[in-house]
PDB file of N, CA and C in Angstrom:
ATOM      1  N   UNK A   1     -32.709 -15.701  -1.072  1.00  0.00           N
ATOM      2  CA  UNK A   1     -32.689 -16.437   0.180  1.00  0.00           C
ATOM      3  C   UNK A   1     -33.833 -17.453   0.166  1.00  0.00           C
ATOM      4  N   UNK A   2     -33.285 -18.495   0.479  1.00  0.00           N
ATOM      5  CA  UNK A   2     -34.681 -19.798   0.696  1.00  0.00           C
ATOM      6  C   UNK A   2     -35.539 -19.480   1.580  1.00  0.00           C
ATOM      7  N   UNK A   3     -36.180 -19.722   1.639  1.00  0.00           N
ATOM      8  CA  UNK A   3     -37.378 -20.083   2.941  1.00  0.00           C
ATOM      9  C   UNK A   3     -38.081 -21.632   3.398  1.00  0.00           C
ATOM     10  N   UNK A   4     -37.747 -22.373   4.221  1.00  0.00           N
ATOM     11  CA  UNK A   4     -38.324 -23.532   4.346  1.00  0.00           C
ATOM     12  C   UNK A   4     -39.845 -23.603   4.766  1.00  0.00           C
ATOM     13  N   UNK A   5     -40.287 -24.348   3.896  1.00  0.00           N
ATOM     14  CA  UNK A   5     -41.736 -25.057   3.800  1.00  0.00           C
ATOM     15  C   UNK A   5     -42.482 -25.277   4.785  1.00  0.00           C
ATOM     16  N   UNK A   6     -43.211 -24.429   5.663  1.00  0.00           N
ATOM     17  CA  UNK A   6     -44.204 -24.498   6.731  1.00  0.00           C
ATOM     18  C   UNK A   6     -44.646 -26.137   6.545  1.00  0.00           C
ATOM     19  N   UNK A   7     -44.461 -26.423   7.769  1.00  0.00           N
ATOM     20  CA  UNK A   7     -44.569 -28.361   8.002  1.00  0.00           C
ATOM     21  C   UNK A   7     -46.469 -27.910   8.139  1.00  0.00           C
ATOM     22  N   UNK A   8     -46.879 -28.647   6.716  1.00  0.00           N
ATOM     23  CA  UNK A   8     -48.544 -29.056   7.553  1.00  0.00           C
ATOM     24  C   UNK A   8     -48.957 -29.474   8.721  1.00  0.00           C
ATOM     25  N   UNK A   9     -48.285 -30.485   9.046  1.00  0.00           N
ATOM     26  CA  UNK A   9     -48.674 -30.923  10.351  1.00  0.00           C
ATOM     27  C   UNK A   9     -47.246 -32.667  10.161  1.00  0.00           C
ATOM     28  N   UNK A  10     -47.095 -33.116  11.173  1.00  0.00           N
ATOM     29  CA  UNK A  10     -46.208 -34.356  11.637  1.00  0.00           C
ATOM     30  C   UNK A  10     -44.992 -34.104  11.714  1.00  0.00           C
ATOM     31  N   UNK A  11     -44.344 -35.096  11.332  1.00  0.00           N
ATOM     32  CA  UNK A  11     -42.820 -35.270  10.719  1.00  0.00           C
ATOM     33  C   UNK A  11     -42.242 -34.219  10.537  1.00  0.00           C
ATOM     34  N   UNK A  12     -40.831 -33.962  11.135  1.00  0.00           N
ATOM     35  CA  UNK A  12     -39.512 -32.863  10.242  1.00  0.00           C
ATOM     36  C   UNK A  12     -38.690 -33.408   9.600  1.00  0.00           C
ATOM     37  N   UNK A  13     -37.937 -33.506   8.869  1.00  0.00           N
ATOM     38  CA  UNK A  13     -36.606 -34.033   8.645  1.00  0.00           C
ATOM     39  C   UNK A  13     -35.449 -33.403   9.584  1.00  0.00           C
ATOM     40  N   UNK A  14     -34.918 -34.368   9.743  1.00  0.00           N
ATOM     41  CA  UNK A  14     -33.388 -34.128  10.645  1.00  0.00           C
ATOM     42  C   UNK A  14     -32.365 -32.614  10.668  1.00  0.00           C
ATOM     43  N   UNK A  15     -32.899 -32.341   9.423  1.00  0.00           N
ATOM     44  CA  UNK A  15     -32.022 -31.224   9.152  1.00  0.00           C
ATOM     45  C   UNK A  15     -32.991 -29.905  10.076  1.00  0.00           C
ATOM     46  N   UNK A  16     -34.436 -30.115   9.866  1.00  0.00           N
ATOM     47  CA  UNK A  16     -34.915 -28.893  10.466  1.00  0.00           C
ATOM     48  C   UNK A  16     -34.771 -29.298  11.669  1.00  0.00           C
ATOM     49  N   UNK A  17     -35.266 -30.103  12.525  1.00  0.00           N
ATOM     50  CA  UNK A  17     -35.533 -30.341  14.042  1.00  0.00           C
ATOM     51  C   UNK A  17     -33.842 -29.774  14.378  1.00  0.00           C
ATOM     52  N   UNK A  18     -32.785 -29.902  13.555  1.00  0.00           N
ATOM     53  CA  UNK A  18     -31.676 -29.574  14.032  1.00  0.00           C
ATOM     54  C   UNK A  18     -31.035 -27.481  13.937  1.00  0.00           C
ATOM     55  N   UNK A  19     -32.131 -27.201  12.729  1.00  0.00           N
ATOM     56  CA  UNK A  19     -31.673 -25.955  12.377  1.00  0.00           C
ATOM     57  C   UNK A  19     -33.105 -25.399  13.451  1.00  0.00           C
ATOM     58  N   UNK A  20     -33.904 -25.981  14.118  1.00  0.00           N
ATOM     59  CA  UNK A  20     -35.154 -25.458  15.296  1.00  0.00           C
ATOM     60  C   UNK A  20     -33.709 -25.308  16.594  1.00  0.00           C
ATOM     61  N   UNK A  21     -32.992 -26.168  16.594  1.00  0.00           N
ATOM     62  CA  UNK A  21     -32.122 -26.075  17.916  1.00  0.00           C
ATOM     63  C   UNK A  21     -31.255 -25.357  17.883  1.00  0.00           C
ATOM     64  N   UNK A  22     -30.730 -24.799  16.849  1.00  0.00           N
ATOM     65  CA  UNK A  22     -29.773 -23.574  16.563  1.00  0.00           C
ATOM     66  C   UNK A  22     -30.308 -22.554  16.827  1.00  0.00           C
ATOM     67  N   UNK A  23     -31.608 -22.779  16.108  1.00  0.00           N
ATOM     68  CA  UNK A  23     -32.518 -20.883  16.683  1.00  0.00           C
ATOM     69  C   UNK A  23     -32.960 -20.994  18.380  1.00  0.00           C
ATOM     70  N   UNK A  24     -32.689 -21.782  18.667  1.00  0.00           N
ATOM     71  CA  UNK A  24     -32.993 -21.305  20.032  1.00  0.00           C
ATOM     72  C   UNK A  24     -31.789 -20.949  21.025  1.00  0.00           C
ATOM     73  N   UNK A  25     -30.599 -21.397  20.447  1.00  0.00           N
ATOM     74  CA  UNK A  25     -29.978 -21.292  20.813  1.00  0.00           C
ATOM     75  C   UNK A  25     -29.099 -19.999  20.312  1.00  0.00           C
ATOM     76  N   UNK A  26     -29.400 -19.440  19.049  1.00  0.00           N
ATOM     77  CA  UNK A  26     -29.772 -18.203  18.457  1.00  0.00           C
ATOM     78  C   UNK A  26     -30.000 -17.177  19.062  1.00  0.00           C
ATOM     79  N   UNK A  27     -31.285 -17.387  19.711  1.00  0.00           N
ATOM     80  CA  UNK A  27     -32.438 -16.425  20.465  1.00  0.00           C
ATOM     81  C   UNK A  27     -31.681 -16.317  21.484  1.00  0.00           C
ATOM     82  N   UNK A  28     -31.375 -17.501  22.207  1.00  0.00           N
ATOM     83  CA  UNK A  28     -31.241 -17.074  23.516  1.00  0.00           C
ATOM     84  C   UNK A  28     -29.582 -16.434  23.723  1.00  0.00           C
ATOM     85  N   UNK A  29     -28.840 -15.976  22.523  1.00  0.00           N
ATOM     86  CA  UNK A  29     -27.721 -15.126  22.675  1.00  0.00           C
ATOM     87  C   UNK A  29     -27.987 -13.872  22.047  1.00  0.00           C
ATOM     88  N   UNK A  30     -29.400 -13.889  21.540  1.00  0.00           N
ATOM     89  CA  UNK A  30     -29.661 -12.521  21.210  1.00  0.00           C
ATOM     90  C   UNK A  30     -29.428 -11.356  21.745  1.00  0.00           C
ATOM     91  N   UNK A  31     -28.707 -10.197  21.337  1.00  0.00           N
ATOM     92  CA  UNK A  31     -28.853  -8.853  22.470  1.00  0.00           C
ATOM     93  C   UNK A  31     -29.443  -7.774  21.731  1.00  0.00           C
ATOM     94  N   UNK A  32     -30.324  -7.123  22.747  1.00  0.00           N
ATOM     95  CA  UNK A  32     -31.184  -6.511  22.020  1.00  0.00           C
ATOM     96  C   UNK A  32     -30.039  -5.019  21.349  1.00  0.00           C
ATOM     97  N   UNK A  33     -30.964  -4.744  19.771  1.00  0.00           N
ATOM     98  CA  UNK A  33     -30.340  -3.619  19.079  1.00  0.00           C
ATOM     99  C   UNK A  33     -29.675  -4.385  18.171  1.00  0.00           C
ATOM    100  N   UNK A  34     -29.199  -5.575  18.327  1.00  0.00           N
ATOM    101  CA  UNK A  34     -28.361  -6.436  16.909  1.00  0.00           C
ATOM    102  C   UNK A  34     -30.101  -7.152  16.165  1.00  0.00           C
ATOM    103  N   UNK A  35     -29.147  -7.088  14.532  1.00  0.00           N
ATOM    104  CA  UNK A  35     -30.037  -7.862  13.683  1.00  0.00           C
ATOM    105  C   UNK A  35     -30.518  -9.312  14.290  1.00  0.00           C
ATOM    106  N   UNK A  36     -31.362  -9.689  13.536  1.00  0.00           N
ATOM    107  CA  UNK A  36     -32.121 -11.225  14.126  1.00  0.00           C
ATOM    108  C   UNK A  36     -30.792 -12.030  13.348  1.00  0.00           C
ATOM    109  N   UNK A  37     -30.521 -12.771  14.712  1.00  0.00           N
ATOM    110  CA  UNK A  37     -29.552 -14.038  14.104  1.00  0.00           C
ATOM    111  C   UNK A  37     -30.236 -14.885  13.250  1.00  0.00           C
ATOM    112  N   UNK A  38     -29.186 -15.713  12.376  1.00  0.00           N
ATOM    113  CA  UNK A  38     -29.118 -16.629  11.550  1.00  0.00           C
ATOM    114  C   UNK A  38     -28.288 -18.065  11.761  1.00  0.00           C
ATOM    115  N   UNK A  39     -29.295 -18.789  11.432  1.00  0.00           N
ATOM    116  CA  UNK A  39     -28.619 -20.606  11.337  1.00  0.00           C
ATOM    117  C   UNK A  39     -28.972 -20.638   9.748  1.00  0.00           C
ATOM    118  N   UNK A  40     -27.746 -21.719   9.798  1.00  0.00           N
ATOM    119  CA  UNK A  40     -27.391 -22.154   8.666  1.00  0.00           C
ATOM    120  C   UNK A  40     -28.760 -23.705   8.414  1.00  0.00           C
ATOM    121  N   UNK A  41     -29.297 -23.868   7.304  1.00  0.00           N
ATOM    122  CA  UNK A  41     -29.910 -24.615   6.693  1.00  0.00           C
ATOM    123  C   UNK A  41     -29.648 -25.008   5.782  1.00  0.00           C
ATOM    124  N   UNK A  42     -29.344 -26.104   5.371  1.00  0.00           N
ATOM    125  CA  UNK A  42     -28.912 -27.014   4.073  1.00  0.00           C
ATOM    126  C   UNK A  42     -27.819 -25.825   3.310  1.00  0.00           C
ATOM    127  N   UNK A  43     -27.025 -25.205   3.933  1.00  0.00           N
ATOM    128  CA  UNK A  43     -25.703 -24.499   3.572  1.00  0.00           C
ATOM    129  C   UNK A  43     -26.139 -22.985   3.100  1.00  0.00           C
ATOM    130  N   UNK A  44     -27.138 -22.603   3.692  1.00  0.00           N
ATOM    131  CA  UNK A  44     -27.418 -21.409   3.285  1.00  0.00           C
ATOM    132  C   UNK A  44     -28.094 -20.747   4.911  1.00  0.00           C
ATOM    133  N   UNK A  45     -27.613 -19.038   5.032  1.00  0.00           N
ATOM    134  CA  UNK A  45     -28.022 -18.351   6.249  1.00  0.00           C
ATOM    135  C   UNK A  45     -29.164 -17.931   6.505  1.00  0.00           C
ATOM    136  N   UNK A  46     -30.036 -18.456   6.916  1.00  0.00           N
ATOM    137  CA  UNK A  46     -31.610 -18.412   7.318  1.00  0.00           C
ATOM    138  C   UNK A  46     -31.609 -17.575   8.433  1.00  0.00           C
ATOM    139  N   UNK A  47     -32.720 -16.215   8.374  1.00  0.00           N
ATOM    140  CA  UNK A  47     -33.061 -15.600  10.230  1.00  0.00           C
ATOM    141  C   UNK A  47     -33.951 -16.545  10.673  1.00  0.00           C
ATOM    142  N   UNK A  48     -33.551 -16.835  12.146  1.00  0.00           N
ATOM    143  CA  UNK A  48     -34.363 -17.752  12.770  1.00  0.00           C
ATOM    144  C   UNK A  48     -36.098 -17.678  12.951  1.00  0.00           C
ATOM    145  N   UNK A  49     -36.647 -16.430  12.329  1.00  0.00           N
ATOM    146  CA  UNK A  49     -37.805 -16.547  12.417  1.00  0.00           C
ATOM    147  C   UNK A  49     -38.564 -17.159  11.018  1.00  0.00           C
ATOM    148  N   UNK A  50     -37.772 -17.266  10.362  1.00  0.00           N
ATOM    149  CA  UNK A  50     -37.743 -18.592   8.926  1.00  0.00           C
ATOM    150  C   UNK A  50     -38.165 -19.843   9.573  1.00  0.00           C
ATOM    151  N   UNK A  51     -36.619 -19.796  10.133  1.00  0.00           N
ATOM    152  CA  UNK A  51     -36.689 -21.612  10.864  1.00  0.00           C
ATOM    153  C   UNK A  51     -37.824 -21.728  11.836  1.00  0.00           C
ATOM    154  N   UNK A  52     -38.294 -21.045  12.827  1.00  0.00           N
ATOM    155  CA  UNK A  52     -39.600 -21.261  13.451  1.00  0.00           C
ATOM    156  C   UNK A  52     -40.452 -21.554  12.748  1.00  0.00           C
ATOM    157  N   UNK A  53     -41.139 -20.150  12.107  1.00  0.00           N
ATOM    158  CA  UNK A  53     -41.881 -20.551  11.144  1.00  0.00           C
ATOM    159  C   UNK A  53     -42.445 -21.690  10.521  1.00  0.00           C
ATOM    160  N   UNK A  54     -41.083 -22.187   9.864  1.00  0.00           N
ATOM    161  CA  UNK A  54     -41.360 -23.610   9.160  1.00  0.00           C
ATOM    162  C   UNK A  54     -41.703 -24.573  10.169  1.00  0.00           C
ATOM    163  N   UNK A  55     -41.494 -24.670  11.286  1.00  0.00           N
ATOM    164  CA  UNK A  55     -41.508 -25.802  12.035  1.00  0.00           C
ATOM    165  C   UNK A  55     -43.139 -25.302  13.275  1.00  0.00           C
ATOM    166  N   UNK A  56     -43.819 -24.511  12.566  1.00  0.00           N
ATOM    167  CA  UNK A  56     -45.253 -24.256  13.077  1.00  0.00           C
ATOM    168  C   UNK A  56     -46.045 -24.969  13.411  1.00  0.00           C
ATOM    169  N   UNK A  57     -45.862 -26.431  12.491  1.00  0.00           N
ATOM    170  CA  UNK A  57     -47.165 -27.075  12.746  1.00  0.00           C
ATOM    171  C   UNK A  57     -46.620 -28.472  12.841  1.00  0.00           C
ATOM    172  N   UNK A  58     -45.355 -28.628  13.405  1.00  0.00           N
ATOM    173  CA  UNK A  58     -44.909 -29.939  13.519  1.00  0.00           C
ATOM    174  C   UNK A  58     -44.795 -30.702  15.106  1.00  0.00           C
ATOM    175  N   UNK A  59     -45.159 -31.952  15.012  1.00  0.00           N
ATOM    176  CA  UNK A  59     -45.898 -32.491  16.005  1.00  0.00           C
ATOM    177  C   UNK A  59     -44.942 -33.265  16.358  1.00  0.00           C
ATOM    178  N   UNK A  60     -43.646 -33.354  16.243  1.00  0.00           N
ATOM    179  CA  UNK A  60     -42.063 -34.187  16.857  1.00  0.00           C
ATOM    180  C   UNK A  60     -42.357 -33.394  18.307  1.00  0.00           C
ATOM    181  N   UNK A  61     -42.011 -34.189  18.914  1.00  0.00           N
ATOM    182  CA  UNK A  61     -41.787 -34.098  20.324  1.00  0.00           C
ATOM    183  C   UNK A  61     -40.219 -33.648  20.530  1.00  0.00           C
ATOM    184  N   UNK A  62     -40.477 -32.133  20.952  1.00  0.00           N
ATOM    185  CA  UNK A  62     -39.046 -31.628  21.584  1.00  0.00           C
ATOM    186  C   UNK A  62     -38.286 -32.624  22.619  1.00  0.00           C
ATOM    187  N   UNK A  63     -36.948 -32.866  22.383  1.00  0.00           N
ATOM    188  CA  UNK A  63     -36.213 -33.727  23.988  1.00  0.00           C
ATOM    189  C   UNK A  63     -36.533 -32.680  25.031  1.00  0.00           C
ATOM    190  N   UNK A  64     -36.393 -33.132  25.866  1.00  0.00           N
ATOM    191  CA  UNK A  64     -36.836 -32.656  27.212  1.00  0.00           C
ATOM    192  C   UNK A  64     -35.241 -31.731  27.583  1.00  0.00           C
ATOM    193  N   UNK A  65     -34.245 -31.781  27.066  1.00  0.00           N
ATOM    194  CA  UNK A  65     -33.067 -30.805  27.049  1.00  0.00           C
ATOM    195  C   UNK A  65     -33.981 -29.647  26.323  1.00  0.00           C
ATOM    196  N   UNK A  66     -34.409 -29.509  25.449  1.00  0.00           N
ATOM    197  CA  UNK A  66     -34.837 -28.484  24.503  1.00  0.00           C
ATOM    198  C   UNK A  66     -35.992 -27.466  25.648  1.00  0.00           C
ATOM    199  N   UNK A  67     -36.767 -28.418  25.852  1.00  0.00           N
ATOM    200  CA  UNK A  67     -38.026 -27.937  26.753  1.00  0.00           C
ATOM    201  C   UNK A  67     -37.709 -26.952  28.107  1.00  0.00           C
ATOM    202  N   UNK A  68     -36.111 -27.207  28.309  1.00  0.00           N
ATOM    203  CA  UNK A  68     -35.872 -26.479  29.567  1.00  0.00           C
ATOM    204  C   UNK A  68     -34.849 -25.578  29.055  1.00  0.00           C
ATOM    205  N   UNK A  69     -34.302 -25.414  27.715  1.00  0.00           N
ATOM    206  CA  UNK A  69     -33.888 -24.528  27.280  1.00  0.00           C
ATOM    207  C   UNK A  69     -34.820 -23.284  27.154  1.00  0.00           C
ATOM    208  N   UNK A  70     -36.279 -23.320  26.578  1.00  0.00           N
ATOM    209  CA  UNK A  70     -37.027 -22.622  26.085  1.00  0.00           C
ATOM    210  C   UNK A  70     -37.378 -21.648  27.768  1.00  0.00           C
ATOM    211  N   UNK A  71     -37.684 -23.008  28.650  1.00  0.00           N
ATOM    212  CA  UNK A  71     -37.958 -22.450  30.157  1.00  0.00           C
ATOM    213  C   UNK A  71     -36.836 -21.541  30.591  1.00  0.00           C
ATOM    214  N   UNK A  72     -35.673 -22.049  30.538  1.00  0.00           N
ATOM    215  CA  UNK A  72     -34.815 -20.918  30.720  1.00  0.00           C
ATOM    216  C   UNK A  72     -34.809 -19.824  30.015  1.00  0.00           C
ATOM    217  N   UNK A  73     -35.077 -19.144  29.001  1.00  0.00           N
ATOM    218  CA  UNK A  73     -35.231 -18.172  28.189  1.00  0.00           C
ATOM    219  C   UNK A  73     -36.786 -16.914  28.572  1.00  0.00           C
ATOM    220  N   UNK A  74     -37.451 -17.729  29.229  1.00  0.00           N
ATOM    221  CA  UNK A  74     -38.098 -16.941  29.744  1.00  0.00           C
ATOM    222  C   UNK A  74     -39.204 -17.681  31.366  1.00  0.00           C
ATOM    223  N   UNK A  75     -38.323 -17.346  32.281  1.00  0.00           N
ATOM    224  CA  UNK A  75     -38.797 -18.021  33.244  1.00  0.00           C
ATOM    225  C   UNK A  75     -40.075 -18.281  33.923  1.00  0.00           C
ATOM    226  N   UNK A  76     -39.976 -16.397  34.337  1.00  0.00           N
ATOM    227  CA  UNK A  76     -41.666 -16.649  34.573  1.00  0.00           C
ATOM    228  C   UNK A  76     -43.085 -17.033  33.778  1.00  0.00           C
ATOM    229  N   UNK A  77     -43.084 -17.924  32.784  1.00  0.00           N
ATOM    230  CA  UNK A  77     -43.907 -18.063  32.096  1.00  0.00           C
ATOM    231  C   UNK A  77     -44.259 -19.358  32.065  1.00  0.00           C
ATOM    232  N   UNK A  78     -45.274 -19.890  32.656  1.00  0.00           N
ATOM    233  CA  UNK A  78     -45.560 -21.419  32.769  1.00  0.00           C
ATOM    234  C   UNK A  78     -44.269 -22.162  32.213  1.00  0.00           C
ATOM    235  N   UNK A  79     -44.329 -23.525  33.081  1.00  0.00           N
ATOM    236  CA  UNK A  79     -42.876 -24.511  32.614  1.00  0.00           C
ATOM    237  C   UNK A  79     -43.569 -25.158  31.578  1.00  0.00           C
ATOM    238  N   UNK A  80     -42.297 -25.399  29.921  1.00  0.00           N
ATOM    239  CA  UNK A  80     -42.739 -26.135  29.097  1.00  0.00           C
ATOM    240  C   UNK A  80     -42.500 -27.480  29.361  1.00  0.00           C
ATOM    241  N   UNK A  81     -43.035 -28.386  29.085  1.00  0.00           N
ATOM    242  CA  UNK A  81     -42.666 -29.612  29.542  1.00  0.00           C
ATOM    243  C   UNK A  81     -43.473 -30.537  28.243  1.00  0.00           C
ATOM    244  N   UNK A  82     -42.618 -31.521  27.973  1.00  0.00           N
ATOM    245  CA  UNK A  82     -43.055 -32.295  26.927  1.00  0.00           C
ATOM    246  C   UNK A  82     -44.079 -31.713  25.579  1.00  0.00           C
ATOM    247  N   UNK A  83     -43.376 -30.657  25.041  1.00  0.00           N
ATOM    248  CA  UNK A  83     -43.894 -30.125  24.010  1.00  0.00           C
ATOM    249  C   UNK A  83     -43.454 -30.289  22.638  1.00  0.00           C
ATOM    250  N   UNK A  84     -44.047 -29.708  21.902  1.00  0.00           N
ATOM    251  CA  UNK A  84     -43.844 -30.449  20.102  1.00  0.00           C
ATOM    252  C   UNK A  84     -42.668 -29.037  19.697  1.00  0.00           C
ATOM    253  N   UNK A  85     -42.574 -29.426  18.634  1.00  0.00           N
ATOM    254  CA  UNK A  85     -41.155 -28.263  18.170  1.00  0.00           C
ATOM    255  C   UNK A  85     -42.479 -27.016  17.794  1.00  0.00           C
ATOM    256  N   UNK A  86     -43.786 -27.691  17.208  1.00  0.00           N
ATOM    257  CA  UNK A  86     -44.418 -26.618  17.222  1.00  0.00           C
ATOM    258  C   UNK A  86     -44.760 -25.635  17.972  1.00  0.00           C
ATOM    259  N   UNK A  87     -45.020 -25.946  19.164  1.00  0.00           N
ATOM    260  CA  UNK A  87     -45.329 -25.626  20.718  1.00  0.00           C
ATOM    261  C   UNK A  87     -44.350 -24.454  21.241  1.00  0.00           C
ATOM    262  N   UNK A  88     -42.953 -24.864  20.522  1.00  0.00           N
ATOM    263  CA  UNK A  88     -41.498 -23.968  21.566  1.00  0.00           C
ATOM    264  C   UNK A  88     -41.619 -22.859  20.236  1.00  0.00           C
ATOM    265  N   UNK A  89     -41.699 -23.146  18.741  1.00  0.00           N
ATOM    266  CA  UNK A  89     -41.295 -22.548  17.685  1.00  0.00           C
ATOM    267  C   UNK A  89     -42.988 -21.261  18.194  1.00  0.00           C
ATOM    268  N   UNK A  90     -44.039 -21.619  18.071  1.00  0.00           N
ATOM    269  CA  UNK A  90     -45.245 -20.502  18.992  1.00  0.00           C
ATOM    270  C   UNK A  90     -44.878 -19.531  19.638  1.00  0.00           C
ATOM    271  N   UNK A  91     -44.278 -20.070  20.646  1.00  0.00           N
ATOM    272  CA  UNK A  91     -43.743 -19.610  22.156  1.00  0.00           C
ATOM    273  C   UNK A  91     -42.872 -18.510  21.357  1.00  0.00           C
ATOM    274  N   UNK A  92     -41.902 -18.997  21.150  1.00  0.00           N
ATOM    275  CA  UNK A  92     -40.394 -17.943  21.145  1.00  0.00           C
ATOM    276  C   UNK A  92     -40.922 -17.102  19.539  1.00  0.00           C
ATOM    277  N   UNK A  93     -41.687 -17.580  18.953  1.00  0.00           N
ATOM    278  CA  UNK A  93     -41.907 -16.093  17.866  1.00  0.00           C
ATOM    279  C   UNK A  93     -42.827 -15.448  18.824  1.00  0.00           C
ATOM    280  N   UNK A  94     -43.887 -16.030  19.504  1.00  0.00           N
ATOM    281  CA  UNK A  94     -44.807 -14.912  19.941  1.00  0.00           C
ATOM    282  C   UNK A  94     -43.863 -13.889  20.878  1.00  0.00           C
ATOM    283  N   UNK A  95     -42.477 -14.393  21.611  1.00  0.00           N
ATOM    284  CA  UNK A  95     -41.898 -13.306  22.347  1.00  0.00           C
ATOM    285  C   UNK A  95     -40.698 -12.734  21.191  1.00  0.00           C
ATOM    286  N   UNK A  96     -41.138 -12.821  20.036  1.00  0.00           N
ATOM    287  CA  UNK A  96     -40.246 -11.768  19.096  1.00  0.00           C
ATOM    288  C   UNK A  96     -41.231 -10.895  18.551  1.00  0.00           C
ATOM    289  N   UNK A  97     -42.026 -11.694  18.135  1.00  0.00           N
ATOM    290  CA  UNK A  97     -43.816 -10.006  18.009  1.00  0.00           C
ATOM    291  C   UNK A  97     -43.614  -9.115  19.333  1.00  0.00           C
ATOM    292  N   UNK A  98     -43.398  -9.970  20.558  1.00  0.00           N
ATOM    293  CA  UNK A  98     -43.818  -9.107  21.619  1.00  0.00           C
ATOM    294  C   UNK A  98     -42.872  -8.032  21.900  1.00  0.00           C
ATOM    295  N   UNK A  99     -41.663  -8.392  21.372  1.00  0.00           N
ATOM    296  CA  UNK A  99     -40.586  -7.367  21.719  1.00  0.00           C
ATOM    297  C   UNK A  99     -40.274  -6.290  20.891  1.00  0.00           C
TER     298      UNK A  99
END
């Protein structure tokens, strides 16, 4: 199984910022007791805590659709608003440690 390349810091390519929006959308059909879902990456099945991962330290600015996806997923928790993919990819692993 691949693993994609923890972003140093800036830029994603198209393909991750797009396989970051699958895992959240991943997560948020998660039910608890099933395995960690998987998105597909450059044609191969990645668990979404891969795809976070990689996208740790990247400084693309989430669309503001994304930002209220993440808010919906866990409400009471400060509103995200104009955050980096790094910022949401933080967020939603720290509430998979937490669970």
């Amino acid at each position: 199984m691949m693993t994609p390349k923890k972003l140093r810091a800036g830029h994603a390519p198209d393909f991750m910022r797009e396989a970051f929006m699958n895992a959240v959308s991943a997560y948020a059909a998660w039910c608890d007791g099933e395995p960690e879902p998987t998105v597909q990456v450059d044609d191969e099945d990645l668990p979404i805590s891969a795809v976070l991962g990689a996208m740790w330290n990247c400084t693309d600015v989430l669309p503001w659709e994304a930002c209220q996806d993440i808010n919906a997923l866990c409400p009471w928790q400060e509103d995200f608003h104009h955050g980096s993919y790094a910022r949401g990819a933080r967020r939603i692993l720290g509430w998979m440690k937490a669970a």
